[in-house]
C-alpha atoms as a PDB file:
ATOM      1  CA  UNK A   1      63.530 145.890  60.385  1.00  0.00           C
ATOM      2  CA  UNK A   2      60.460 144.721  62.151  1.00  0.00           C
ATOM      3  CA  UNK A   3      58.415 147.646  63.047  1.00  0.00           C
ATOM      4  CA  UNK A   4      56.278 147.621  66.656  1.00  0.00           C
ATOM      5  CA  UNK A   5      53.258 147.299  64.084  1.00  0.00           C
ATOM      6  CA  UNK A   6      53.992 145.171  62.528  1.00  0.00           C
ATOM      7  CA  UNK A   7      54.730 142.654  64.895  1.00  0.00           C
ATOM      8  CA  UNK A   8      51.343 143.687  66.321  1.00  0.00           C
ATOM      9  CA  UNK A   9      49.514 142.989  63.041  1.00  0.00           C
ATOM     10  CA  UNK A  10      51.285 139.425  62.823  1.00  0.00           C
ATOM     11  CA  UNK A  11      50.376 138.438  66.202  1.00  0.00           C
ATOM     12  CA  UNK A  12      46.261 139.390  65.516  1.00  0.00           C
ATOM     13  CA  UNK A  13      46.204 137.169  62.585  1.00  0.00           C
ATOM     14  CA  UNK A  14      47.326 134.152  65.103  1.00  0.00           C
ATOM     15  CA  UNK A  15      44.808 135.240  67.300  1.00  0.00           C
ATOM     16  CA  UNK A  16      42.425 135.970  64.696  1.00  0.00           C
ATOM     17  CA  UNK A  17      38.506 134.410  65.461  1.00  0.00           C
ATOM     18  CA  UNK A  18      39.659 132.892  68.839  1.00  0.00           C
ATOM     19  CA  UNK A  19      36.936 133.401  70.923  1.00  0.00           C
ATOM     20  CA  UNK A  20      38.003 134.544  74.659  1.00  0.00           C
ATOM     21  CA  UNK A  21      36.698 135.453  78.266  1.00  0.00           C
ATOM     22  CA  UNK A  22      37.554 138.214  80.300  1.00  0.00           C
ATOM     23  CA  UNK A  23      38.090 137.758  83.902  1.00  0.00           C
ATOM     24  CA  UNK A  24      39.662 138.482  87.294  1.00  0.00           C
ATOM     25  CA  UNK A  25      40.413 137.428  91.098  1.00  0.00           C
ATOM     26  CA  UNK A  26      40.645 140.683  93.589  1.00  0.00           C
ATOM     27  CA  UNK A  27      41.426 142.751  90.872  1.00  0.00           C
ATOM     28  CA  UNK A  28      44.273 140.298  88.992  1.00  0.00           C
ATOM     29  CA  UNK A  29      43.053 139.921  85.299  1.00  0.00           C
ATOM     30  CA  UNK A  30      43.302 137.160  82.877  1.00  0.00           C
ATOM     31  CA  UNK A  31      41.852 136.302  78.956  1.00  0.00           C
ATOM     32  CA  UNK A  32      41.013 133.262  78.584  1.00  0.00           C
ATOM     33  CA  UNK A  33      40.546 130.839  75.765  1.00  0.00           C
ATOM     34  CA  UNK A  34      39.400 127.046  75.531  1.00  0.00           C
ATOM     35  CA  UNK A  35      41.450 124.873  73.554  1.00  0.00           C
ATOM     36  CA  UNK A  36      40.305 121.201  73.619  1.00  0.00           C
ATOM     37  CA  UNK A  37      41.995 120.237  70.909  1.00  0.00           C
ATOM     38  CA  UNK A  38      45.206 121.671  71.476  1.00  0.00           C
ATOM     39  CA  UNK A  39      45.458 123.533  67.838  1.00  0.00           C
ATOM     40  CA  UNK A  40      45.973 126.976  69.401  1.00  0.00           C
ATOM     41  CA  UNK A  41      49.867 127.747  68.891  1.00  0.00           C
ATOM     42  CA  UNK A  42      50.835 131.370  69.993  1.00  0.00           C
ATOM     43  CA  UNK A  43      53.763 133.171  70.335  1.00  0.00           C
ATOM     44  CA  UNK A  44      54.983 135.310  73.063  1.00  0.00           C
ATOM     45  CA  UNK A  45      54.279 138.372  71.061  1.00  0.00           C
ATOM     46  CA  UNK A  46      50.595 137.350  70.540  1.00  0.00           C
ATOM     47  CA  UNK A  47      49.593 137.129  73.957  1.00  0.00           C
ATOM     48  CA  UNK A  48      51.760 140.396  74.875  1.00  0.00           C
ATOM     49  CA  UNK A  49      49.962 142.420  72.119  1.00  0.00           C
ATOM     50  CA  UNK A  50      46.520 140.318  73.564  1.00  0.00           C
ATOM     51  CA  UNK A  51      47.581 141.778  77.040  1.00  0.00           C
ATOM     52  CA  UNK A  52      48.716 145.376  76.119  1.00  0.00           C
ATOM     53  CA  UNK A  53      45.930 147.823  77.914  1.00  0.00           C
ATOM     54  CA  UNK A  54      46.133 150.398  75.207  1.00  0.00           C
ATOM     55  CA  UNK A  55      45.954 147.932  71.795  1.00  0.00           C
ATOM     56  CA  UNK A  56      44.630 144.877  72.543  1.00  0.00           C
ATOM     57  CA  UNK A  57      42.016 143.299  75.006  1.00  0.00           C
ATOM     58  CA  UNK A  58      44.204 144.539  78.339  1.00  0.00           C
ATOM     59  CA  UNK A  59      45.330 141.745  80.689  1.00  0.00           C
ATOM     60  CA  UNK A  60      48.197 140.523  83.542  1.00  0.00           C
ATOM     61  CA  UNK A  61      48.219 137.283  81.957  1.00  0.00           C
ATOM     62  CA  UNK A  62      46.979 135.028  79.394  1.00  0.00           C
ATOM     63  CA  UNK A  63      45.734 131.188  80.123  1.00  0.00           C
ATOM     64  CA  UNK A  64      44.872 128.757  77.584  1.00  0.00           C
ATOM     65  CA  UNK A  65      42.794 126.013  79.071  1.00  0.00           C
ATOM     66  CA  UNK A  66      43.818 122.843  76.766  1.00  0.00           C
ATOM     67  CA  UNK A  67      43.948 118.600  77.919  1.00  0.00           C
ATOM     68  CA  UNK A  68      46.810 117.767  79.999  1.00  0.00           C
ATOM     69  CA  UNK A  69      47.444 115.156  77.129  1.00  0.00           C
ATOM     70  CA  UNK A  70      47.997 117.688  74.802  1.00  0.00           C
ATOM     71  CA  UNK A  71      51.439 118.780  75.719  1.00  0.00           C
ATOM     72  CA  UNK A  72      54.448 117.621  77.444  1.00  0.00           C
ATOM     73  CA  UNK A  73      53.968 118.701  80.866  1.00  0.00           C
ATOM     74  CA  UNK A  74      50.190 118.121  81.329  1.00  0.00           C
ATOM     75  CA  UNK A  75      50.995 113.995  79.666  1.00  0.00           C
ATOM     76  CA  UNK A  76      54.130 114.433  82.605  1.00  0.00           C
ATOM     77  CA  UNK A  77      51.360 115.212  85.001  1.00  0.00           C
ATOM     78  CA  UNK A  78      49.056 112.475  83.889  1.00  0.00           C
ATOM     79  CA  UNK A  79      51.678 109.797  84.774  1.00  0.00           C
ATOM     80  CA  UNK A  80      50.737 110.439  88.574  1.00  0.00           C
ATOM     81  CA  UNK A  81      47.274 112.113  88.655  1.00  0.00           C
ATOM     82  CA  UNK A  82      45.283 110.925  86.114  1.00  0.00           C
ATOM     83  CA  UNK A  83      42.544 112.818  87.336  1.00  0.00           C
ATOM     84  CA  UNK A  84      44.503 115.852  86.275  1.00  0.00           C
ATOM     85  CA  UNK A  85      42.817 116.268  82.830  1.00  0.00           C
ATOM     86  CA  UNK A  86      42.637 119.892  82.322  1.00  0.00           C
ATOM     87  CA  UNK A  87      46.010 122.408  82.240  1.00  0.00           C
ATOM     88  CA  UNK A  88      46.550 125.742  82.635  1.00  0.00           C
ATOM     89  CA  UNK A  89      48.737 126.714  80.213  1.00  0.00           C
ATOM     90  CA  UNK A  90      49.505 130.467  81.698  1.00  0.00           C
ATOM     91  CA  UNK A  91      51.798 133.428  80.154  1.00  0.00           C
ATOM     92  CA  UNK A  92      52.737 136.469  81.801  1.00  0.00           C
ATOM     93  CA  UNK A  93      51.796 139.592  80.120  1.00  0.00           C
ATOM     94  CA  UNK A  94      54.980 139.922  78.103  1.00  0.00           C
ATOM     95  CA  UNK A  95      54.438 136.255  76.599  1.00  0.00           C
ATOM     96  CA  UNK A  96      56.707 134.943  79.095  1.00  0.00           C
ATOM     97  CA  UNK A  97      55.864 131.327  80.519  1.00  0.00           C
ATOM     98  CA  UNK A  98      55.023 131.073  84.274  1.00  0.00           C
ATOM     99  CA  UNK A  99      54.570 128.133  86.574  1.00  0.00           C
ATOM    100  CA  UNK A 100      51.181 129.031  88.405  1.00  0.00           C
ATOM    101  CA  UNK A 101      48.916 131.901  89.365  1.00  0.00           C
ATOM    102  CA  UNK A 102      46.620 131.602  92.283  1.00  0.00           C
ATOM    103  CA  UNK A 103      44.178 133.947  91.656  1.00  0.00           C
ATOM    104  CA  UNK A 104      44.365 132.675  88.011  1.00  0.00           C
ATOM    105  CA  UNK A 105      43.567 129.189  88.937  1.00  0.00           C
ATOM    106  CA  UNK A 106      40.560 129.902  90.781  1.00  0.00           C
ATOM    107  CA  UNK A 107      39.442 132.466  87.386  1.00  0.00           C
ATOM    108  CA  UNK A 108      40.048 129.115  84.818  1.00  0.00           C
ATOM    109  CA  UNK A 109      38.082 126.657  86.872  1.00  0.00           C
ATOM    110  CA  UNK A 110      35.420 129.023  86.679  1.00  0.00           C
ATOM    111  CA  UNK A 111      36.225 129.600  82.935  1.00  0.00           C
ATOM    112  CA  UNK A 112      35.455 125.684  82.676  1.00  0.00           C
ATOM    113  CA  UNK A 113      32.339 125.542  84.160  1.00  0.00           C
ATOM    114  CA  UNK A 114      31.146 128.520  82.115  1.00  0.00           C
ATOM    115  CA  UNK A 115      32.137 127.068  78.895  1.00  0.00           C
ATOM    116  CA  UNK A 116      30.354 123.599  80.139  1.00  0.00           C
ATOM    117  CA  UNK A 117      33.984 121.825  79.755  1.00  0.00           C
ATOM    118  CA  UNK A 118      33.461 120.978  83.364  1.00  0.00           C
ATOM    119  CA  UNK A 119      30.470 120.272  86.015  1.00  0.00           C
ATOM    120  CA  UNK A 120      31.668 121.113  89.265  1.00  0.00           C
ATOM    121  CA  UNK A 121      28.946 121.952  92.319  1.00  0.00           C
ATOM    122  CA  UNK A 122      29.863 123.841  95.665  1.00  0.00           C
ATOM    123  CA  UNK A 123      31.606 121.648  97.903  1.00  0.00           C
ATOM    124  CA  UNK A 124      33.196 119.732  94.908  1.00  0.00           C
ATOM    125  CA  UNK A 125      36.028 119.639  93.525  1.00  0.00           C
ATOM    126  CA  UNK A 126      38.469 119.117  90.679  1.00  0.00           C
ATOM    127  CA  UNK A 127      42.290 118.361  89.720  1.00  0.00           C
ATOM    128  CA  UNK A 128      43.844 121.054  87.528  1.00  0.00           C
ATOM    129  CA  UNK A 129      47.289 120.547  85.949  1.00  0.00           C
ATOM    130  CA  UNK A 130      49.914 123.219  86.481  1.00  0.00           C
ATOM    131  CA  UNK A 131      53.866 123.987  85.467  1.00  0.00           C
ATOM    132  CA  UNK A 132      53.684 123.936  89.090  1.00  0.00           C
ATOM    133  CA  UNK A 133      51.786 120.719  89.532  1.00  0.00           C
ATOM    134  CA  UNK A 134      48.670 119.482  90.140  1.00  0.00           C
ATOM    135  CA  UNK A 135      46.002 121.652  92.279  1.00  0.00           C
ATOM    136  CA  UNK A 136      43.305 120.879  93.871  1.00  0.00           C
ATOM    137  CA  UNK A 137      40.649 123.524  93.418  1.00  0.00           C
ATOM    138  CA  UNK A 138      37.181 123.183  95.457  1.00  0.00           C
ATOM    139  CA  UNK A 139      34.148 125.447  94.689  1.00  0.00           C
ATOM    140  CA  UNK A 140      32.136 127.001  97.494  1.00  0.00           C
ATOM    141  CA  UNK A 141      29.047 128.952  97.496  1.00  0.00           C
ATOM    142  CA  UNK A 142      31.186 132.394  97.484  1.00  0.00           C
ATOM    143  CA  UNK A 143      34.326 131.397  95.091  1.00  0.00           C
ATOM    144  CA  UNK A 144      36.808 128.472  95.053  1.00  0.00           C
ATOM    145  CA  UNK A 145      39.923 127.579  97.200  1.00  0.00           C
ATOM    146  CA  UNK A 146      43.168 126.294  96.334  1.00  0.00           C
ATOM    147  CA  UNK A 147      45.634 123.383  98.104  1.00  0.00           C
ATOM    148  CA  UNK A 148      48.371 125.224  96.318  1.00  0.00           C
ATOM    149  CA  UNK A 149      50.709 122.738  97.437  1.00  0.00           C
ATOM    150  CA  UNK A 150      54.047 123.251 100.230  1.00  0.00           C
ATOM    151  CA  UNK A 151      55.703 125.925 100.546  1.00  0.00           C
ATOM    152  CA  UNK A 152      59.758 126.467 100.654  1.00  0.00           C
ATOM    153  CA  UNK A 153      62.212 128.844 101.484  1.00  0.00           C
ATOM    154  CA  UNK A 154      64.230 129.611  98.286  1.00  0.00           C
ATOM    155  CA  UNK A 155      67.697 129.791 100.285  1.00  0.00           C
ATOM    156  CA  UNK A 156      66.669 127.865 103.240  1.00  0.00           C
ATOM    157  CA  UNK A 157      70.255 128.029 104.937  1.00  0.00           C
ATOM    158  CA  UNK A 158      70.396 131.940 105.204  1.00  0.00           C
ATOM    159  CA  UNK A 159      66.818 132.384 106.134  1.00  0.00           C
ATOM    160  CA  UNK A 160      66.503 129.442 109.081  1.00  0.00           C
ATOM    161  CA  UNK A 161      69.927 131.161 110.045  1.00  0.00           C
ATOM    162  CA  UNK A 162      69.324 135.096 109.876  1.00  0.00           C
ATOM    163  CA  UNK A 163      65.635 135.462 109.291  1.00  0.00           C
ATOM    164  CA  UNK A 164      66.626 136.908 105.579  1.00  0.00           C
ATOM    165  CA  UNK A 165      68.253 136.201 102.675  1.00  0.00           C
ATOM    166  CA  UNK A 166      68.487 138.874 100.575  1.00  0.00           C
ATOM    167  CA  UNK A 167      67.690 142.999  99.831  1.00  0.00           C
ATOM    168  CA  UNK A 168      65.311 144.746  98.200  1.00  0.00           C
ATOM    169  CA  UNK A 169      65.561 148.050  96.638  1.00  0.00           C
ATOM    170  CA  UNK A 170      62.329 149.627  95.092  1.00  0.00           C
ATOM    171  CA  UNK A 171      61.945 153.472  93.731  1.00  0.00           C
ATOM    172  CA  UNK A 172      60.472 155.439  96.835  1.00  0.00           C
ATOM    173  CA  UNK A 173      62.440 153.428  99.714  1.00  0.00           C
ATOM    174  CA  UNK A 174      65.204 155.630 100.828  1.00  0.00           C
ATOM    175  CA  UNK A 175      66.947 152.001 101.784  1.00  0.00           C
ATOM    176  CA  UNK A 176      67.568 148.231 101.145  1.00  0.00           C
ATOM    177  CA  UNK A 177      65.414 146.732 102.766  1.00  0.00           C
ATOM    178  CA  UNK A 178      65.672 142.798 104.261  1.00  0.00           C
ATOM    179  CA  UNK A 179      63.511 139.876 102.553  1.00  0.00           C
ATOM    180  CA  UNK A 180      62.684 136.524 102.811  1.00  0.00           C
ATOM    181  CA  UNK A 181      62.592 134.398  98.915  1.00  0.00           C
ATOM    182  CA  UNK A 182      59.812 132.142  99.043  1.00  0.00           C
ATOM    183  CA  UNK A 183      58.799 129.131  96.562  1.00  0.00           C
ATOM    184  CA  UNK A 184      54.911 128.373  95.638  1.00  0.00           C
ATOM    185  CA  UNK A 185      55.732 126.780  93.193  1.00  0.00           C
ATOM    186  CA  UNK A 186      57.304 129.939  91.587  1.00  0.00           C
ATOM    187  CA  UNK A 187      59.642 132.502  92.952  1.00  0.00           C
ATOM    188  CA  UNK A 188      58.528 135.627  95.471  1.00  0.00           C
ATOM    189  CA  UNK A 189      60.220 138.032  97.896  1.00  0.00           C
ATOM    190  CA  UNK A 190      58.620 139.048 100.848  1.00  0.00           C
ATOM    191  CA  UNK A 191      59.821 142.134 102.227  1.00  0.00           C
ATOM    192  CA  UNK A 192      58.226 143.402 105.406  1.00  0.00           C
ATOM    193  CA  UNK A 193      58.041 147.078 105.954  1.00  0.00           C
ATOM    194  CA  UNK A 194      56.918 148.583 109.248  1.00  0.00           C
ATOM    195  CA  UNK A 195      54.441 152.046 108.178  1.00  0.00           C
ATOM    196  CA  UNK A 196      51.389 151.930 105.787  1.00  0.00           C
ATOM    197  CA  UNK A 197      52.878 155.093 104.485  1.00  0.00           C
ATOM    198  CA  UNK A 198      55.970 153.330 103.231  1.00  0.00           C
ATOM    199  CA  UNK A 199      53.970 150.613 101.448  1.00  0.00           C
ATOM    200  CA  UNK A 200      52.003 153.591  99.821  1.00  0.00           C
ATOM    201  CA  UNK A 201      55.273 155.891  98.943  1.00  0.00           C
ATOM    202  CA  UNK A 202      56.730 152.246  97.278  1.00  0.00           C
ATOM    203  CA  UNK A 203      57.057 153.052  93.404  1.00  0.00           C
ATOM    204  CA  UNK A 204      56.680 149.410  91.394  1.00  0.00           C
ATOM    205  CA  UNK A 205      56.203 151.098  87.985  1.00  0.00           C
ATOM    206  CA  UNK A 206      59.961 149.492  87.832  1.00  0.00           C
ATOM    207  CA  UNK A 207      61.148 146.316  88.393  1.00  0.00           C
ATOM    208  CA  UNK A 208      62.308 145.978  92.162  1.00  0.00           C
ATOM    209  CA  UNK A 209      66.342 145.351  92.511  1.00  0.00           C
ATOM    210  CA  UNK A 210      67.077 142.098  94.479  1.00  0.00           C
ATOM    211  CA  UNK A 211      70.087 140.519  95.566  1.00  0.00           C
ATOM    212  CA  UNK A 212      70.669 137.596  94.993  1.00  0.00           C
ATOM    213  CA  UNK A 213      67.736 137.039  91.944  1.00  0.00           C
ATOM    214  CA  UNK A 214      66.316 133.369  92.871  1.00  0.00           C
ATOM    215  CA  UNK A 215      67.610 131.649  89.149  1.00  0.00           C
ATOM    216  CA  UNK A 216      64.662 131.971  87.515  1.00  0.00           C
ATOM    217  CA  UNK A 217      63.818 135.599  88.622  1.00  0.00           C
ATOM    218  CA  UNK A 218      61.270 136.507  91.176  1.00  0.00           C
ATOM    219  CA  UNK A 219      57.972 138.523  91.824  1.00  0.00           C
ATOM    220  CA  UNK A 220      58.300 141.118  95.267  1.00  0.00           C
ATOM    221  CA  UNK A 221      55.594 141.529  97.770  1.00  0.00           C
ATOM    222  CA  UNK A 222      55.886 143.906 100.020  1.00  0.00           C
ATOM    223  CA  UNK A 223      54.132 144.100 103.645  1.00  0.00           C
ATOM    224  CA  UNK A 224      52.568 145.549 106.388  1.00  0.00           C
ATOM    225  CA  UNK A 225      51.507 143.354 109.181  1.00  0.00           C
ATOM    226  CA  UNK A 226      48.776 145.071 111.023  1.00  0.00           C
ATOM    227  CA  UNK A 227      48.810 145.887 114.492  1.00  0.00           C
ATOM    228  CA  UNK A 228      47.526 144.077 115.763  1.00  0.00           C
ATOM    229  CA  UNK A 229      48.614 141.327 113.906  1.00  0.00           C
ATOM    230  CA  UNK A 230      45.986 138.820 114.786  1.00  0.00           C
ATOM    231  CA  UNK A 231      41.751 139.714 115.130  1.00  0.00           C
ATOM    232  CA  UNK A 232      39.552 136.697 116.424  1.00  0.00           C
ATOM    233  CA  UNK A 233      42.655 134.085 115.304  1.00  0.00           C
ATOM    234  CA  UNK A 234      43.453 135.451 112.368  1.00  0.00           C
ATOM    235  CA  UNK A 235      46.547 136.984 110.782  1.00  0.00           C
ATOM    236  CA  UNK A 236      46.336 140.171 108.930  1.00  0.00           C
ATOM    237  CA  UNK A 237      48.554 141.658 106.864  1.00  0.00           C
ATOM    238  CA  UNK A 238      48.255 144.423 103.593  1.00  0.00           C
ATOM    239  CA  UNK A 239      50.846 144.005 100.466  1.00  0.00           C
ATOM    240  CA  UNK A 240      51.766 145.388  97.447  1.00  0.00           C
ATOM    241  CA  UNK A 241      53.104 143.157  94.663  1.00  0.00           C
ATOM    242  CA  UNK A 242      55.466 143.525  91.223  1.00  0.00           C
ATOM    243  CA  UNK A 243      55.191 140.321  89.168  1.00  0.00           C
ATOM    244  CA  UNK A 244      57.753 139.369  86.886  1.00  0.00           C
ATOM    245  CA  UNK A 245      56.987 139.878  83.055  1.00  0.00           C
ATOM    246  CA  UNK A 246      54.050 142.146  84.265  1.00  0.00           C
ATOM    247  CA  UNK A 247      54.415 145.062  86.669  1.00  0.00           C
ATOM    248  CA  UNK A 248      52.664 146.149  89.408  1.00  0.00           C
ATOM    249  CA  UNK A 249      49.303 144.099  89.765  1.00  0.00           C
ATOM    250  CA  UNK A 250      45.920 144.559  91.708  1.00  0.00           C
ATOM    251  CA  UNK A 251      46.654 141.063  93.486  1.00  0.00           C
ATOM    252  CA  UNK A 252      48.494 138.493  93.513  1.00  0.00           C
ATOM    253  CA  UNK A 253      47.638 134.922  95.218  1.00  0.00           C
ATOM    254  CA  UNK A 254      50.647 133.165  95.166  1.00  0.00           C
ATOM    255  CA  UNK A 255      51.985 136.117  96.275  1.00  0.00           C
ATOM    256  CA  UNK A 256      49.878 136.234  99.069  1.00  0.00           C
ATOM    257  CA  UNK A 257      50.594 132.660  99.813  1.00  0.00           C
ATOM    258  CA  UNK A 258      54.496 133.797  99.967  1.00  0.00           C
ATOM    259  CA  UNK A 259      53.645 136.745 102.386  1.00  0.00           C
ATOM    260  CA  UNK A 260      51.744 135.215 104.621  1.00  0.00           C
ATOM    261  CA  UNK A 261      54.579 132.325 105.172  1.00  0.00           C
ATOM    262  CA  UNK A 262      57.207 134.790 105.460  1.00  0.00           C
ATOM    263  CA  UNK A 263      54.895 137.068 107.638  1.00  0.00           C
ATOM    264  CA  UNK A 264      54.027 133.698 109.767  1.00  0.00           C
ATOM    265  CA  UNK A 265      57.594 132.712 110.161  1.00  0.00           C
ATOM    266  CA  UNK A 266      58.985 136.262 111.310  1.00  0.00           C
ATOM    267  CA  UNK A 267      56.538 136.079 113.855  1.00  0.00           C
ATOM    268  CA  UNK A 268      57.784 132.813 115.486  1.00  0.00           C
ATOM    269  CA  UNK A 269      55.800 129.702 117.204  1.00  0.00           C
ATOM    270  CA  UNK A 270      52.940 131.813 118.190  1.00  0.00           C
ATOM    271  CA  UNK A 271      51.414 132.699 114.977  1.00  0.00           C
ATOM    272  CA  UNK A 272      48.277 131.799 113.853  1.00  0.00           C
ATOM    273  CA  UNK A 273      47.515 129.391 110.998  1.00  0.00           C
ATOM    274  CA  UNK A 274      44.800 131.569 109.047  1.00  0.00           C
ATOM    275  CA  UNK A 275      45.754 134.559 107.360  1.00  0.00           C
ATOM    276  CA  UNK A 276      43.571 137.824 105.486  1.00  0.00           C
ATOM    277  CA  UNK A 277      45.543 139.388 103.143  1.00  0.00           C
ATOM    278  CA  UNK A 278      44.564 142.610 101.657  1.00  0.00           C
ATOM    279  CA  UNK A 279      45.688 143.297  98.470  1.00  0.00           C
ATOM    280  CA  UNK A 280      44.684 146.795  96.359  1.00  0.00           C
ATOM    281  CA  UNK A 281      41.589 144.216  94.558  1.00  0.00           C
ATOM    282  CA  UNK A 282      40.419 142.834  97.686  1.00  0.00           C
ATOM    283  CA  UNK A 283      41.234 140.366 100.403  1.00  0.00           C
ATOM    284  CA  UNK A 284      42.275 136.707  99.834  1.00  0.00           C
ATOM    285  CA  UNK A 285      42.453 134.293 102.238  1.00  0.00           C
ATOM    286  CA  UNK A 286      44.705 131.705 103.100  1.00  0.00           C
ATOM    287  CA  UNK A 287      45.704 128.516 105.491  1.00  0.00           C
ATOM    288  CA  UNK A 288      48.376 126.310 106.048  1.00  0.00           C
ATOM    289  CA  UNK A 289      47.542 123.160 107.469  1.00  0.00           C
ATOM    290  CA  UNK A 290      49.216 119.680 107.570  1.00  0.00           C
ATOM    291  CA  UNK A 291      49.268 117.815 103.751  1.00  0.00           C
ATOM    292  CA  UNK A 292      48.616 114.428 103.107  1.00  0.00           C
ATOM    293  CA  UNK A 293      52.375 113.925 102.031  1.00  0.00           C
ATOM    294  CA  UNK A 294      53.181 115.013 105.651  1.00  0.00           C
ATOM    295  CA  UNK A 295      54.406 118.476 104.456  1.00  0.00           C
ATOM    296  CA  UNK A 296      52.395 121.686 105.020  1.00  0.00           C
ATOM    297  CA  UNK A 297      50.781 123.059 102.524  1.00  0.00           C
ATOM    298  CA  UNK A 298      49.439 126.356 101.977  1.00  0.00           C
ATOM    299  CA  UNK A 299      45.379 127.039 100.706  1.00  0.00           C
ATOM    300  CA  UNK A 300      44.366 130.150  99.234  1.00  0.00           C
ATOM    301  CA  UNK A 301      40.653 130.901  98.690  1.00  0.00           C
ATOM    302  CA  UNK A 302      39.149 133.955  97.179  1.00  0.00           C
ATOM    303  CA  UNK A 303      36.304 135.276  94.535  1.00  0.00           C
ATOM    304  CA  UNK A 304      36.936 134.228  90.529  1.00  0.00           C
ATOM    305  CA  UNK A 305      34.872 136.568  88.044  1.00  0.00           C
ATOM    306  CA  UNK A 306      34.188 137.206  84.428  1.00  0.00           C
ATOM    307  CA  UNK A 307      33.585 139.940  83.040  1.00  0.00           C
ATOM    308  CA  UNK A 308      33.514 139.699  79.511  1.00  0.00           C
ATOM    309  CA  UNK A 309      33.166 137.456  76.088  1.00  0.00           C
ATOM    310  CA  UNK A 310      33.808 137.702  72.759  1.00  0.00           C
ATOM    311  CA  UNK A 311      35.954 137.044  69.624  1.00  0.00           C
ATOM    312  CA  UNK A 312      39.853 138.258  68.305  1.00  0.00           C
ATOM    313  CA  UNK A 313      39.275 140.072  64.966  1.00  0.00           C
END
């Protein structure tokens, strides 16, 4: 029988001399390491003992920045955006595979430019390949922004129809409570709740219970739109967020991007374009504007940070 330490042991040899960054976006952390080459292979089990808090470096996910040419989806990528050189190849914290991470976007294209893999001035910017697709990430003089692409409704018949889709039950809600499932690109659902006091009594330590799960899982955000809900043009909401393979997490900017469209379309015709969202790290921003495919699409800006260097023993 494989003993806990023993997988732990096995998974620090893989990782052994690897340098890696530490870093975060409003509070969501990430290690980082570059591999140009593409000769890093690790298993789930390495990057869930690299992201346990207590025995390894600590983290909500792991990204491996490596060529688009050097695997399958990034050469996929290539086919229509050559400019797409670069992919983030991003793991939940259990080891699990995930399609994209806002806030972790914005932390590796400031992971690139620190490790000189990229040069990339405010007001530029630069393609990044994704399991969600390509995104376009532009620097500014206070942090980066992301066209994270259009957003969808998950079941778009129910929630066009009723306004919801599905229920949420969380540890600390005496009740189900109504939500909207939202694609970015991967799944969220967005459940509204009316006090502050409710979104601080929510427990997320466990995994929210949804019905119906979106097929591939899905990551819960739960919000309070302020009152008022708009201040000089601007939406406002606070939120809470359990991620799949991770747990409860300072931020979340896909997330975000999924609360703010389910926030904007419960509020009907009226609402504003430009959102704050306030997350337990900080506040993220985000916009939806008109995309050049003639789909909306959904930009999320906020800080990237990092906080740390050094090597796996």
């Amino acid at each position: 029988m494989t003993t806990a330490s023993q997988t732990a042991s096995t998974a620090r040899t893989a990782l052994s001399g690897i340098a890696f960054s530490k870093g975060h976006g409003t509070g969501n952390d990430f290690i980082l390491v570059a591999d140009p080459d593409g000769s890093i292979e690790l298993s789930a089990a390495d990057v869930a003992v690299a992201c346990d808090r207590h025995r390894g470096i600590g983290a909500d996910g792991f990204i491996r920045a490596v060529p688009s040419s050097m695997l399958p989806e990034g050469r996929a990528l290539l086919q229509g955006s050559p400019e797409a050189q670069w992919f983030m190849d991003y793991r939940n914290a259990d080891g699990s595979v995930s399609e994209m991470c806002g806030n972790g976007v914005r932390v590796f294209v400031h992971f690139l430019i620190s490790r000189g893999l990229i040069a990339l001035e405010p007001g530029a910017a630069v393609a990044v390949g994704t399991r969600g697709g390509v995104k376009i990430v532009e620097r500014s003089a206070d942090g980066y922004s992301v066209d994270m692409g259009p957003w969808a409704f998950i079941y778009p018949e129910a929630a066009q129809g009723r306004g919801t889709d599905s229920l949420v039950e969380a540890d600390g809600l005496e009740v189900a409570r109504p939500a909207l499932s939202v694609s970015m690109g991967n799944p969220h659902t967005v459940v509204a709740l009316a006090e502050f006091s409710e979104l601080r009594a929510t427990r997320l330590i466990d995994a929210p219970r949804v019905e119906p799960v979106p097929p591939h899982g899905t990551n819960v955000e739960f919000v309070v739109p302020h009152d008022p809900l708009m201040r000089d043009g601007i939406g406002e909401v606070s939120m809470r967020v359990h991620e799949r393979g991770v747990g409860e997490t300072l931020s979340c900017g896909t997330g975000a991007c999924a609360a703010a469209a389910a926030t904007r379309f419960w509020a009907g015709k009226d609402a504003p374009a430009v959102w704050n969202v306030t997350v337990p790290g900080g506040t993220v921003g985000v916009r939806f504007h008109p995309g050049q495919d003639g789909v909306e699409h959904v930009h999320l800006s906020g800080p990237a940070v990092l906080v740390a260097s050094g090597t796996f023993n």
